[in-house]
C-alpha atoms as a PDB file:
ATOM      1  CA  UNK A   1      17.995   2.121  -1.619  1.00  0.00           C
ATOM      2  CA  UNK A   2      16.679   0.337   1.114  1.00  0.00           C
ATOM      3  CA  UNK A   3      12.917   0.190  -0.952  1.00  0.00           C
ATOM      4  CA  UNK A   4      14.367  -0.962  -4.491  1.00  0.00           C
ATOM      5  CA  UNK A   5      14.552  -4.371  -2.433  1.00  0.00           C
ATOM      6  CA  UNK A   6      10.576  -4.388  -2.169  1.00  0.00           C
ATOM      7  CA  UNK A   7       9.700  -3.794  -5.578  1.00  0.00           C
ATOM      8  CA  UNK A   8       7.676  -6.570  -7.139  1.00  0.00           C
ATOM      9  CA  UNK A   9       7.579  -8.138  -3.522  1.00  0.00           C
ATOM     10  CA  UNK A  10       3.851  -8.903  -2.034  1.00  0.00           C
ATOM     11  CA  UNK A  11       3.948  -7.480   2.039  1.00  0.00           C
ATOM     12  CA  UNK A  12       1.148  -6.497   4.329  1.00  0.00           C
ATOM     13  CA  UNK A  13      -0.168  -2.944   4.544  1.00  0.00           C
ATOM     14  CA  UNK A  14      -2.132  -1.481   7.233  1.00  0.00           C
ATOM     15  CA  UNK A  15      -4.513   0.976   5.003  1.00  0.00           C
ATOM     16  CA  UNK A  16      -5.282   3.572   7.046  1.00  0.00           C
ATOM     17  CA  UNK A  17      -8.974   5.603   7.635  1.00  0.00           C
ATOM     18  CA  UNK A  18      -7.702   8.679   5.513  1.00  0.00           C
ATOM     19  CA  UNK A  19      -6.690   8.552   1.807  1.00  0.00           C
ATOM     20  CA  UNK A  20      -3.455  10.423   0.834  1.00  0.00           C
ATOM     21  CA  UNK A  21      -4.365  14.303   0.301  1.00  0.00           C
ATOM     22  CA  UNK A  22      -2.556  15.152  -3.244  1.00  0.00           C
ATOM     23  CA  UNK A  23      -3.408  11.263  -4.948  1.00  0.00           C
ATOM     24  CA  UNK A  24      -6.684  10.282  -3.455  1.00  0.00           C
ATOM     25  CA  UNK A  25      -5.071   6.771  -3.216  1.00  0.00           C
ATOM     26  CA  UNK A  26      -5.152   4.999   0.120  1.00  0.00           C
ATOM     27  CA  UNK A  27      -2.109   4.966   2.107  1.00  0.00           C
ATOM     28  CA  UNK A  28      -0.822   2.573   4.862  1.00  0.00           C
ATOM     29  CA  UNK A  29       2.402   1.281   6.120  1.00  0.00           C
ATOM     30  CA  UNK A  30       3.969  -2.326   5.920  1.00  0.00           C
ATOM     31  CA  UNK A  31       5.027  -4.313   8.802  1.00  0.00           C
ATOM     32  CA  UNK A  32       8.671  -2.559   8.083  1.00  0.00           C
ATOM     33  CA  UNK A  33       7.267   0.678   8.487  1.00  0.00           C
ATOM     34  CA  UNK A  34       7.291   1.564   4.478  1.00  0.00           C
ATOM     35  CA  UNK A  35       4.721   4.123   3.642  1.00  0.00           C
ATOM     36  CA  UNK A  36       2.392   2.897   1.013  1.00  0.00           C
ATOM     37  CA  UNK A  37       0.147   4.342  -1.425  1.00  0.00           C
ATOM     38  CA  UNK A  38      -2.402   2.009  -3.076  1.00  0.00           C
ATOM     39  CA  UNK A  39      -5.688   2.205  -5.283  1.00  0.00           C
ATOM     40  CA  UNK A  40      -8.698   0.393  -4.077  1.00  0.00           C
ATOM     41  CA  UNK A  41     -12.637   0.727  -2.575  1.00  0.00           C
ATOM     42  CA  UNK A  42     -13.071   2.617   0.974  1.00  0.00           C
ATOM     43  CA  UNK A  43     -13.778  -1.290   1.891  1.00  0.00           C
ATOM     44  CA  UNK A  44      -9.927  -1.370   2.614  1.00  0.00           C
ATOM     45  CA  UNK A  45      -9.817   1.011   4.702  1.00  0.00           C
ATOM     46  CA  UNK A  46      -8.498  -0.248   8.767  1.00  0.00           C
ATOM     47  CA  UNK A  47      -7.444  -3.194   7.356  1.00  0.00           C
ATOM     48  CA  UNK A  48      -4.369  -5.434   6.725  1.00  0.00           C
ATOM     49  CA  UNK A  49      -4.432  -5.823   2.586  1.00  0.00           C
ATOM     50  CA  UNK A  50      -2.262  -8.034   0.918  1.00  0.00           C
ATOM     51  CA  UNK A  51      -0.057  -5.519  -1.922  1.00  0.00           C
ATOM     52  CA  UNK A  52       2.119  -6.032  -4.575  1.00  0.00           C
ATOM     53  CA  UNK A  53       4.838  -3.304  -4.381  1.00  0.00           C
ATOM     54  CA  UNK A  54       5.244  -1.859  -8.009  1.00  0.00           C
ATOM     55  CA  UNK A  55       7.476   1.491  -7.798  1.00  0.00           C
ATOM     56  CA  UNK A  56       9.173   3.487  -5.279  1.00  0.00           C
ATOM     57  CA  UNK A  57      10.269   7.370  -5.196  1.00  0.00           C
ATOM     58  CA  UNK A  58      11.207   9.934  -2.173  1.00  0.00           C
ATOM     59  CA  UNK A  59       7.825   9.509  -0.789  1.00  0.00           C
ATOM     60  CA  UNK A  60       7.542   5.574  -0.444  1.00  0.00           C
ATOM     61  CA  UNK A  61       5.758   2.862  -2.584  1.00  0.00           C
ATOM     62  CA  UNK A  62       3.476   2.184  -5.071  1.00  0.00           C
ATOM     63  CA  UNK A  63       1.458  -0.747  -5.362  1.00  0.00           C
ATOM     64  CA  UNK A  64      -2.032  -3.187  -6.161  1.00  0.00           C
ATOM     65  CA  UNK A  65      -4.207  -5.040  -3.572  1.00  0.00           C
ATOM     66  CA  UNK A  66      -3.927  -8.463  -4.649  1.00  0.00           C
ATOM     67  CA  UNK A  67      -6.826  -9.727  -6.012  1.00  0.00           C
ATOM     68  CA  UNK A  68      -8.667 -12.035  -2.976  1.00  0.00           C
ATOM     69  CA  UNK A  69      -7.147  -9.603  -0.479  1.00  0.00           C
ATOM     70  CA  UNK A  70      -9.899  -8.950   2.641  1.00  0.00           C
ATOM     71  CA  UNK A  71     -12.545  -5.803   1.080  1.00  0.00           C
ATOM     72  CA  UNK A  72     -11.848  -6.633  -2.616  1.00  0.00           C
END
């Protein structure tokens, strides 16, 4: 699959202003247009954070704000 490839792989995220509905996580998308879900403060929101991809299933990635990243 075409996000196995990311997995364990640092990219960009765009967190957007609304946290996903059924996790509470914050979601974004990478440059490549990969929907991301990823824990962290309300600080990230509207901004580019640095994330380690960690899993994948049908509805996109997992992953961590690396630590330094811009709001942590």
């Amino acid at each position: 699959s075409f996000y196995e490839k990311f997995v364990g792989k640092t990219v960009e995220v765009l967190a957007e202003l609304v946290r996903d509905k059924k996790t509470g996580l914050l979601k974004g998308r990478s440059a490549n247009y990969i929907p991301v879900l990823l824990d962290g403060p309300d600080s990230l929101k509207n901004t580019i954070v640095k994330v380690q991809l960690a899993s994948y299933d049908e509805t996109g990635m997992t992953g961590a704000a690396v630590q330094g990243a811009q709001g942590l």
